[in-house]
N, C-alpha and C. Protein backbone atom coordinates (compact mmCIF):
# COMPACT_ATOMS: atom_id res chain seq x y z
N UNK A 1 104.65 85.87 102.79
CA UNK A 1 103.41 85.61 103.52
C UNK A 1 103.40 86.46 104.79
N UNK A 2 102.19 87.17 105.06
CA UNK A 2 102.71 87.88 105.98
C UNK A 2 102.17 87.29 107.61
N UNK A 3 103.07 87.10 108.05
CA UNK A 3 102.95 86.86 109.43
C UNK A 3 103.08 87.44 110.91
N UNK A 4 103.06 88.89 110.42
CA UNK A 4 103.48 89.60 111.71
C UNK A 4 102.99 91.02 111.20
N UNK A 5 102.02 91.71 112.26
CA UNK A 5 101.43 93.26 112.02
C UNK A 5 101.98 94.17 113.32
N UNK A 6 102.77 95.16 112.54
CA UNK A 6 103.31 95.95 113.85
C UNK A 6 102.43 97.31 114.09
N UNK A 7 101.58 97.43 114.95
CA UNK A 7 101.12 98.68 115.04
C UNK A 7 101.77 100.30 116.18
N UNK A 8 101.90 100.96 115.12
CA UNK A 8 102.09 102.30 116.13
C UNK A 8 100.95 102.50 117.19
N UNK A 9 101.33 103.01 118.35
CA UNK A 9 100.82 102.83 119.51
C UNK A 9 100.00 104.13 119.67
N UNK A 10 100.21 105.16 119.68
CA UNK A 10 99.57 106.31 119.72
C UNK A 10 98.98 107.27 118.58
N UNK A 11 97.62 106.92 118.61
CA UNK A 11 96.63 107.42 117.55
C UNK A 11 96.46 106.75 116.59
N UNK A 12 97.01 105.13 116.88
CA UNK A 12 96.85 104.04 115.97
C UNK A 12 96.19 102.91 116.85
N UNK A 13 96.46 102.88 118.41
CA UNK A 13 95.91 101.74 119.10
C UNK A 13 95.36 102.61 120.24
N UNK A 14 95.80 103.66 120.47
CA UNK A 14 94.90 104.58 121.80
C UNK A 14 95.40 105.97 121.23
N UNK A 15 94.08 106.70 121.67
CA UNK A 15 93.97 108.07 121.50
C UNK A 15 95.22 108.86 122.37
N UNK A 16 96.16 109.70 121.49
CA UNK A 16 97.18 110.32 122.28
C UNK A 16 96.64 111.92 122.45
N UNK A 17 96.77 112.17 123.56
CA UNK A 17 96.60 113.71 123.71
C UNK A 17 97.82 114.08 123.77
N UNK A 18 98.65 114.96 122.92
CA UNK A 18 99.92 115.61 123.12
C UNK A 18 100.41 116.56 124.01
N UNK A 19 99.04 117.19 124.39
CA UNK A 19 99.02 118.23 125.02
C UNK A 19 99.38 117.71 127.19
N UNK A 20 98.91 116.82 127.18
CA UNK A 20 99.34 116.41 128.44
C UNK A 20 100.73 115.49 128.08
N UNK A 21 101.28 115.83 129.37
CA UNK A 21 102.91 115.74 129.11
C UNK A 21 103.68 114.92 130.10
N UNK A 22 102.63 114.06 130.48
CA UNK A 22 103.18 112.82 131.45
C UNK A 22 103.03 111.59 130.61
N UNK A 23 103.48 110.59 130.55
CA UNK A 23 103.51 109.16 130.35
C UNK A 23 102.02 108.92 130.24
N UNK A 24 101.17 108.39 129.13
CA UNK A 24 100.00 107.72 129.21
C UNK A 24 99.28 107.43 130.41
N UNK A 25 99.83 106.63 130.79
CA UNK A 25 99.39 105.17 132.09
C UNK A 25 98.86 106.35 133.09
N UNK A 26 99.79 107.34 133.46
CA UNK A 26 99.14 108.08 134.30
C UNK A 26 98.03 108.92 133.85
N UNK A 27 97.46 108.65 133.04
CA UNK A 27 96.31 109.86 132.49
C UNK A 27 95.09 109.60 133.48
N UNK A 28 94.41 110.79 133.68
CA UNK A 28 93.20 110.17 133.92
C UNK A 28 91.94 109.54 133.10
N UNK A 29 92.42 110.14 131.72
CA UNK A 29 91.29 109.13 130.95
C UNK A 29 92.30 109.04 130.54
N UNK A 30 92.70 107.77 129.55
CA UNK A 30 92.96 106.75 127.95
C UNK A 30 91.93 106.05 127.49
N UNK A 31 91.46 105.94 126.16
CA UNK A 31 91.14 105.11 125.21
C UNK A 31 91.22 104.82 124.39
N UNK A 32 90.87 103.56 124.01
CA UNK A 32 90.86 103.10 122.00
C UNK A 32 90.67 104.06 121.21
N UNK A 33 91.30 103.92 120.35
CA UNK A 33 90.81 104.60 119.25
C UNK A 33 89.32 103.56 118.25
N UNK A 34 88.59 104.09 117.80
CA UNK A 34 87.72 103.70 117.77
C UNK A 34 87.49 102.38 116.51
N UNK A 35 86.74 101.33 116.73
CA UNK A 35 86.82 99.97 116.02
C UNK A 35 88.01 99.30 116.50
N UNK A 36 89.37 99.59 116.70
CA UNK A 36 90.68 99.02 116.48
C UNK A 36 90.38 98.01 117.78
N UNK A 37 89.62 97.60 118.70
CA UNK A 37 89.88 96.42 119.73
C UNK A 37 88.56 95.34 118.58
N UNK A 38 88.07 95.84 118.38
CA UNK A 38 87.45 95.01 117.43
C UNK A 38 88.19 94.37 116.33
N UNK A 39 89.47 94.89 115.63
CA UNK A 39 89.84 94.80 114.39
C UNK A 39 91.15 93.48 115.22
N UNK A 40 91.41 94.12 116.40
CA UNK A 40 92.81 93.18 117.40
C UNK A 40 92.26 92.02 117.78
N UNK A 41 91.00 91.98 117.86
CA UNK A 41 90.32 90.63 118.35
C UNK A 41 90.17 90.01 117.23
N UNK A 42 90.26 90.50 116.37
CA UNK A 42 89.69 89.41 115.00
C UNK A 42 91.50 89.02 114.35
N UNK A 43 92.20 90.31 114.22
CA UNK A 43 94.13 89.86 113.85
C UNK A 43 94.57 88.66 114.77
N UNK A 44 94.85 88.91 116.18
CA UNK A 44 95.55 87.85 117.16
C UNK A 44 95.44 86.57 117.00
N UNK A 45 93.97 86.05 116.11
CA UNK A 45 93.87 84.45 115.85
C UNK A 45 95.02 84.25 114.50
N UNK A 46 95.49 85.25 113.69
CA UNK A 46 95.92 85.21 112.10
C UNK A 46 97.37 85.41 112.29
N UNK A 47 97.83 86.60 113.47
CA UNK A 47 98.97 87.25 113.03
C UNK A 47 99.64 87.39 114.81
N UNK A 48 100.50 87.54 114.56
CA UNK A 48 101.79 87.78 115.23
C UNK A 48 101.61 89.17 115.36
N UNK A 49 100.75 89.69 116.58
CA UNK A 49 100.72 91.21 116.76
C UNK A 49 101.42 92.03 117.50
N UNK A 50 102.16 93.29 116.96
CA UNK A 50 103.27 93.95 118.03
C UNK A 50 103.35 94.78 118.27
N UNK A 51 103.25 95.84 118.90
CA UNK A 51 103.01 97.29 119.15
C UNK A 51 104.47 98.09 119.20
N UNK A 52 104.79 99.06 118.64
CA UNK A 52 105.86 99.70 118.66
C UNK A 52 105.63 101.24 118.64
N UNK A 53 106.55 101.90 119.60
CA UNK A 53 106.21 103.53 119.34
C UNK A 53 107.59 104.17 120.00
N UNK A 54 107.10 105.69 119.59
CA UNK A 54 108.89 106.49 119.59
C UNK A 54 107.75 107.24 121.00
N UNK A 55 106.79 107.15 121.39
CA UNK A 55 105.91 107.41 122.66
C UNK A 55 107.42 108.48 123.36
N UNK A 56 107.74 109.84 123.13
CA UNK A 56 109.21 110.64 123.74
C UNK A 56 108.90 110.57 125.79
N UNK A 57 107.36 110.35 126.09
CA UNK A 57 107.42 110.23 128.06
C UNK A 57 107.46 108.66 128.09
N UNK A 58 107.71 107.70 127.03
CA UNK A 58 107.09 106.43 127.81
C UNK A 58 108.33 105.31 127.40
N UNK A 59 108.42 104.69 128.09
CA UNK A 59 109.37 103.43 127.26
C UNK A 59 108.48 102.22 127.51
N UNK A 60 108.82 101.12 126.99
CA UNK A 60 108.11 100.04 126.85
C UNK A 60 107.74 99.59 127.96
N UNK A 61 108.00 99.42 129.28
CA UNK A 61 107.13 99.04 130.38
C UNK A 61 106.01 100.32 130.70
N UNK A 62 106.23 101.60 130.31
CA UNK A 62 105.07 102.52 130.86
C UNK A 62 104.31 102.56 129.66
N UNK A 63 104.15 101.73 128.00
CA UNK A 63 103.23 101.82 127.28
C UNK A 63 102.64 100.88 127.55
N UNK A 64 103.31 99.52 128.15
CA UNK A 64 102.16 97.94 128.40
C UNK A 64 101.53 98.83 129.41
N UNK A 65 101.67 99.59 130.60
CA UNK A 65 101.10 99.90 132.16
C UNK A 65 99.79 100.69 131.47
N UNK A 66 100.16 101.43 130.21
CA UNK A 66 98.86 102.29 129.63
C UNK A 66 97.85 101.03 129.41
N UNK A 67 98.48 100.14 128.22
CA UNK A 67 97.58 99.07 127.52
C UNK A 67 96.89 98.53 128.61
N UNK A 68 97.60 97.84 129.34
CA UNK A 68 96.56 97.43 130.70
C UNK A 68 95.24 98.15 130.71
N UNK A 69 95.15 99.41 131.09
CA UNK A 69 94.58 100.19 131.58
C UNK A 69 93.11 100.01 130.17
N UNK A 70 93.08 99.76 129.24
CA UNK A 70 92.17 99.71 128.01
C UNK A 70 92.50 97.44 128.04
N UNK A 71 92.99 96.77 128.94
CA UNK A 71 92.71 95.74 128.43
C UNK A 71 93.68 95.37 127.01
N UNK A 72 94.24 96.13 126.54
CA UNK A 72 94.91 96.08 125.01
C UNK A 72 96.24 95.16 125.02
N UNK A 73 96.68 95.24 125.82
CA UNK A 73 98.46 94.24 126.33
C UNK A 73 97.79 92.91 125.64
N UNK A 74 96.72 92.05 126.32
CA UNK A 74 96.28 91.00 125.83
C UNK A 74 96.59 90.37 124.33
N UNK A 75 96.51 91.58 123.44
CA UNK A 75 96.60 91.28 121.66
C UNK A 75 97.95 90.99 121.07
N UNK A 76 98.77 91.45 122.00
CA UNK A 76 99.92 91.88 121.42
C UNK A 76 101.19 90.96 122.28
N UNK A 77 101.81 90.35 121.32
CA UNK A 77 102.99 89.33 121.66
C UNK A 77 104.27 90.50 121.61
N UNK A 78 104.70 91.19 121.59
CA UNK A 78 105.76 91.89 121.27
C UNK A 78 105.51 93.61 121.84
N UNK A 79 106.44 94.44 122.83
CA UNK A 79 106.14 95.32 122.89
C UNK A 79 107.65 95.87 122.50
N UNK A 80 107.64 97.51 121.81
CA UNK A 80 109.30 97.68 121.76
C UNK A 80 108.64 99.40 121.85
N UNK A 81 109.78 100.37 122.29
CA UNK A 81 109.82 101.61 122.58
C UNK A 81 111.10 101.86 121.92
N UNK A 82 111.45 103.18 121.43
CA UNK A 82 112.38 103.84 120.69
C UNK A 82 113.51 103.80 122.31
N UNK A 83 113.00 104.39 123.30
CA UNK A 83 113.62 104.33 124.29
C UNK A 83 114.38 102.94 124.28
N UNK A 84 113.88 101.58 124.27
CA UNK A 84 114.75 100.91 124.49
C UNK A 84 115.22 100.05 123.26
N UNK A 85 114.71 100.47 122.22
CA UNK A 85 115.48 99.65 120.95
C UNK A 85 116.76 100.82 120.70
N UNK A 86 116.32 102.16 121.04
CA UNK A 86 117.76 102.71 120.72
C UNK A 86 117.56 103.48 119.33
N UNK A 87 116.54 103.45 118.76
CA UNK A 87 116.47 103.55 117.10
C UNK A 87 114.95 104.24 117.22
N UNK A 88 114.80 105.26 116.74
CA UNK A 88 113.64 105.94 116.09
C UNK A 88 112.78 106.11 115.20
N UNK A 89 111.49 105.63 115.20
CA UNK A 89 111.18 106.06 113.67
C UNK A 89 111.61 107.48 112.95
N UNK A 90 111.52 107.47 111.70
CA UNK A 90 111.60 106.67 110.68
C UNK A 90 112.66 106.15 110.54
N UNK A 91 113.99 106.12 111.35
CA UNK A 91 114.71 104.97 111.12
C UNK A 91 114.80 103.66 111.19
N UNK A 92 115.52 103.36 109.65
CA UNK A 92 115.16 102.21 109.06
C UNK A 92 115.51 100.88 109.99
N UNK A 93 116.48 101.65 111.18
CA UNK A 93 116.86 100.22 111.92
C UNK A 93 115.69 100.06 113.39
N UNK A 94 115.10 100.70 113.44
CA UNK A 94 114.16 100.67 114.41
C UNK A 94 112.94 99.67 113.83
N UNK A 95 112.80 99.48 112.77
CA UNK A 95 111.82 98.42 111.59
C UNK A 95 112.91 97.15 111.90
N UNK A 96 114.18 97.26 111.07
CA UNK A 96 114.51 96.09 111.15
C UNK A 96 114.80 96.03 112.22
N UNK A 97 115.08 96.19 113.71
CA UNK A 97 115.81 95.66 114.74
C UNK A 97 114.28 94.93 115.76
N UNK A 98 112.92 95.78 115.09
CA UNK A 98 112.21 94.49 115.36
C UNK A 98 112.08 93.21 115.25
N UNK A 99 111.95 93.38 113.54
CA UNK A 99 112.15 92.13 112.89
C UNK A 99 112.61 91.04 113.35
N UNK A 100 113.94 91.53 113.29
CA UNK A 100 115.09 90.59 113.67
C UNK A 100 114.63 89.81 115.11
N UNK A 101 114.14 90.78 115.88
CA UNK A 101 114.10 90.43 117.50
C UNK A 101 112.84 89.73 117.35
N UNK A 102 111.88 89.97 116.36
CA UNK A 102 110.65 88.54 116.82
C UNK A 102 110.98 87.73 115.67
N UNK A 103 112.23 87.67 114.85
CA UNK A 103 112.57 86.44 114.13
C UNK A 103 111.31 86.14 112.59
N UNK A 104 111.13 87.62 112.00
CA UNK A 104 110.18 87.39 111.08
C UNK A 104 110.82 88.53 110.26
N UNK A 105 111.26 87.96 108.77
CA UNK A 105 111.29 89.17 107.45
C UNK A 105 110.56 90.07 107.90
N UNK A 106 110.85 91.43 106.92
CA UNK A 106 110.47 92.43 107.52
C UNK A 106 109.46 92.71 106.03
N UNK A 107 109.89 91.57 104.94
CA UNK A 107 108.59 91.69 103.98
C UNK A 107 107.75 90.79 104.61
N UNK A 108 107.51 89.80 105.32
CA UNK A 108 106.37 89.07 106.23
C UNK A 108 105.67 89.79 106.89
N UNK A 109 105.56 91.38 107.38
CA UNK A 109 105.26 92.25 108.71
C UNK A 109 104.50 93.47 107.54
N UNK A 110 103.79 93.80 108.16
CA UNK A 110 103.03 94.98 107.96
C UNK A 110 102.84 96.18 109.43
N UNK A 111 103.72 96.94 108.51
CA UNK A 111 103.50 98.27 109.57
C UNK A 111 101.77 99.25 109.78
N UNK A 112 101.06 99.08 110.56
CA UNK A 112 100.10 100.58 110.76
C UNK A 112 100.02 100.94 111.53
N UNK A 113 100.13 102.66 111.21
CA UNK A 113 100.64 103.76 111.63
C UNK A 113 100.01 105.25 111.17
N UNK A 114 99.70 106.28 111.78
CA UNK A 114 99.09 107.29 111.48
C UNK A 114 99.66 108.64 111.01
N UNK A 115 100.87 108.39 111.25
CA UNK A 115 102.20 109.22 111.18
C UNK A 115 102.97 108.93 109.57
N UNK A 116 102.88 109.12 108.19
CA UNK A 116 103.38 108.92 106.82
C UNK A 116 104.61 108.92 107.44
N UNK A 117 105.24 110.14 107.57
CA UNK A 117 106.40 110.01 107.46
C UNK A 117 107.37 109.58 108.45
N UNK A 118 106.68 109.02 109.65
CA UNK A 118 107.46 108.42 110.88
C UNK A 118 107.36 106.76 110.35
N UNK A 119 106.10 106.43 110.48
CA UNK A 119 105.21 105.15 110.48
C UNK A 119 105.36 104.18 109.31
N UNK A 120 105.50 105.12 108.31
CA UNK A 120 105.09 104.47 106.78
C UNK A 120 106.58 104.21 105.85
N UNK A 121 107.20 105.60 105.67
CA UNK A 121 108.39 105.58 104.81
C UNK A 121 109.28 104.99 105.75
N UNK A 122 109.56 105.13 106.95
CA UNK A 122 111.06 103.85 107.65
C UNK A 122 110.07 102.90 106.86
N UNK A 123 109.28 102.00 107.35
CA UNK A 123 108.80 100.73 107.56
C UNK A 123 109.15 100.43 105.84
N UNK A 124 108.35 101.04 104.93
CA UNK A 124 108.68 100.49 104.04
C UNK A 124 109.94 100.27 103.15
N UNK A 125 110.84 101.69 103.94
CA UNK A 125 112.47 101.30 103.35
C UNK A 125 112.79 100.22 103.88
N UNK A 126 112.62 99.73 104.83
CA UNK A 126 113.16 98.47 105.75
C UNK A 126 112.31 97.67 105.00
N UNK A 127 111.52 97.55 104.08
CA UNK A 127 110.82 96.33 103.19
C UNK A 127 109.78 95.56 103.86
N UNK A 128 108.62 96.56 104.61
CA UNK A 128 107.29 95.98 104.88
C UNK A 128 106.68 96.49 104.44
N UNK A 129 105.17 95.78 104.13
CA UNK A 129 104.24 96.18 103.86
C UNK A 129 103.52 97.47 104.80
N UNK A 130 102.81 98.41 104.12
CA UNK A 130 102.14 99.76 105.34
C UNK A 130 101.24 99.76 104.99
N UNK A 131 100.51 100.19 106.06
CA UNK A 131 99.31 100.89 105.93
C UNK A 131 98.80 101.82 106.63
N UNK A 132 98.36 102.86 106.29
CA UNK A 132 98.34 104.42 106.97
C UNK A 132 96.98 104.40 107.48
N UNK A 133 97.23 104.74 108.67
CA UNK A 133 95.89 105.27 109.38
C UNK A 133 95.65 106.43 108.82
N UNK A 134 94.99 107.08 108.56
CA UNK A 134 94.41 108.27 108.32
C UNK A 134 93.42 108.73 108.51
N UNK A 135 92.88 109.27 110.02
CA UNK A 135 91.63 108.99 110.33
C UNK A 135 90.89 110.85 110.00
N UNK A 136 91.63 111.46 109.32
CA UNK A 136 91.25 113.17 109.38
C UNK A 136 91.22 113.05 107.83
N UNK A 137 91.49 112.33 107.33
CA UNK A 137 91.25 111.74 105.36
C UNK A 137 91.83 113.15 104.92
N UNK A 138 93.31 113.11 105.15
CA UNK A 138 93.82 114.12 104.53
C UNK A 138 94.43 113.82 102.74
N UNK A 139 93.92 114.55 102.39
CA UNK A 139 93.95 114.63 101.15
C UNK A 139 95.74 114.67 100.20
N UNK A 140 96.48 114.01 100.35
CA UNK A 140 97.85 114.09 100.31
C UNK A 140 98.37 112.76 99.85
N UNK A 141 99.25 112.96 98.45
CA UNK A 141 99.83 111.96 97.99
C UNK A 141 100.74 110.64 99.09
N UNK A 142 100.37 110.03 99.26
CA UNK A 142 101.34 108.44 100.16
C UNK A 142 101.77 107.65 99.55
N UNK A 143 102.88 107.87 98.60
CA UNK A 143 103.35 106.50 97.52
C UNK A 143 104.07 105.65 98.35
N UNK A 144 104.22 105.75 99.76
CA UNK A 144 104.69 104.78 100.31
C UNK A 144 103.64 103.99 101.04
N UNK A 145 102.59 103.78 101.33
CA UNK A 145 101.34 103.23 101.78
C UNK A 145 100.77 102.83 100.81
N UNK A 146 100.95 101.24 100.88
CA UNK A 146 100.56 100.24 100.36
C UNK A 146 98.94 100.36 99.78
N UNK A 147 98.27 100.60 101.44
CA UNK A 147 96.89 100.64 101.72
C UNK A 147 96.88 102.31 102.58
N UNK A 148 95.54 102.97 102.51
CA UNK A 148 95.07 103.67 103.16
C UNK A 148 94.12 103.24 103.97
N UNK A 149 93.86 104.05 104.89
CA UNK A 149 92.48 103.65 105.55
C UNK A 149 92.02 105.02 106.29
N UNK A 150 90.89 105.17 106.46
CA UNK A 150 90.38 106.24 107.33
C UNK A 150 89.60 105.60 108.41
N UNK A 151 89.67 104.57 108.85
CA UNK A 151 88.52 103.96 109.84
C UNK A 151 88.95 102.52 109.87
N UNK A 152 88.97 102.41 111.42
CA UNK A 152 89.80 101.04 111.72
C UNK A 152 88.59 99.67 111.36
N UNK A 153 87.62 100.06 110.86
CA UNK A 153 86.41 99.55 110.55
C UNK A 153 87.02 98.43 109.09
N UNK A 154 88.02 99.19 108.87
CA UNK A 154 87.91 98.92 107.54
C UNK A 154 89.87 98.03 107.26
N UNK A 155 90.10 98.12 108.35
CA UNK A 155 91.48 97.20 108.96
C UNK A 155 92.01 96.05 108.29
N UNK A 156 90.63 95.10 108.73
CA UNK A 156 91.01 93.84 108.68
C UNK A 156 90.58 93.64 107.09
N UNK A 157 89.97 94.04 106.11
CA UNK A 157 90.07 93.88 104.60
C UNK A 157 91.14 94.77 103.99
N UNK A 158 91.78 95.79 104.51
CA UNK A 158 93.04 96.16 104.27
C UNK A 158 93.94 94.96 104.01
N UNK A 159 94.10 94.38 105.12
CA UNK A 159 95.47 93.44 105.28
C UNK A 159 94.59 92.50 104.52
N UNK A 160 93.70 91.74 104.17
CA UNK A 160 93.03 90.44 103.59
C UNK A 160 93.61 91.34 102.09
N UNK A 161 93.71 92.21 101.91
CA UNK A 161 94.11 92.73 100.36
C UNK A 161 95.48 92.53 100.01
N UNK A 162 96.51 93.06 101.33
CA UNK A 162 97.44 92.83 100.80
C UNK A 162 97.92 91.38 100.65
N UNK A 163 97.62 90.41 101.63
CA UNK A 163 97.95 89.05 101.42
C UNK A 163 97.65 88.24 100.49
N UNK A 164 96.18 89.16 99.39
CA UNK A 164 96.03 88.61 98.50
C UNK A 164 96.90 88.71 97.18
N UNK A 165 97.56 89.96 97.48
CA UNK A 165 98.47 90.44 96.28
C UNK A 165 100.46 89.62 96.82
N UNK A 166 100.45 88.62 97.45
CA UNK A 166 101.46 88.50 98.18
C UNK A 166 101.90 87.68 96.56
């Protein structure tokens, strides 16, 4: 049953510009990526929501200082950074050493993420459910993504699918 949705943080819950090379929080603009505060307001009544990212300028207190900044911290019970779990995507212990730490199987949790091969293949070797952002609808085999999606519009009947196949 799934009780816990972990989302990647950059270009899955706010727009990352790569090209600027400071920590989020300090940007002068950040925002949503588009639908996804809509899709977080409707998850947080259902699920156990957690934000996780390998973010290489930010560790977990300078990605909540971004979320602030969009209102987004609010959705999310759980924050973790590669910086301080120690573990990187796609490694498989950076999936489970969440898990473990909010006390939920890691087949109960659904990873989304925009990144296949960071986001998708750890998460699902570690035995969660995925689902790939894909918001540029690239045309490319994902046998590890459960679900696709191109539009966070389309989020919350993603996950109503997989819980139906539980």
């Amino acid at each position: 049953m799934i009780k816990a949705i972990i989302f990647d943080w950059g270009d899955t819950v706010m727009r990352d510009f790569p090209e600027l090379k400071t920590p989020m929080f300090s940007w002068e603009k950040v925002e949503y990526i588009p639908d996804v505060e809509q899709a977080l307001e409707i998850l947080m009544n259902k699920y156990i929501l957690v934000i996780a990212t390998n973010a290489g300028q930010s560790d977990t207190n300078a990605m909540i200082k971004a979320l602030k900044r969009v209102a987004a911290d609010k959705y999310f019970s759980y924050f973790f950074s590669s910086k301080d779990l120690g573990f990187e995507k796609p490694d498989i212990r950076f999936f489970t050493s969440i898990a473990l730490t909010i006390e939920i199987k890691p087949e109960d949790c659904i990873m989304i993420g925009n990144l296949y091969e960071k986001d998708i293949c750890g998460a699902k070797d570690a035995g969660m459910y995925t689902i790939l952002y894909d918001e540029k609808s690239v045309e490319n085999a994902f046998p590890k993504a459960d679900r696709i999606i191109h539009s966070m519009k389309t989020l919350t009947d993603a996950i109503k699918s997989l819980s139906i196949n539980e």
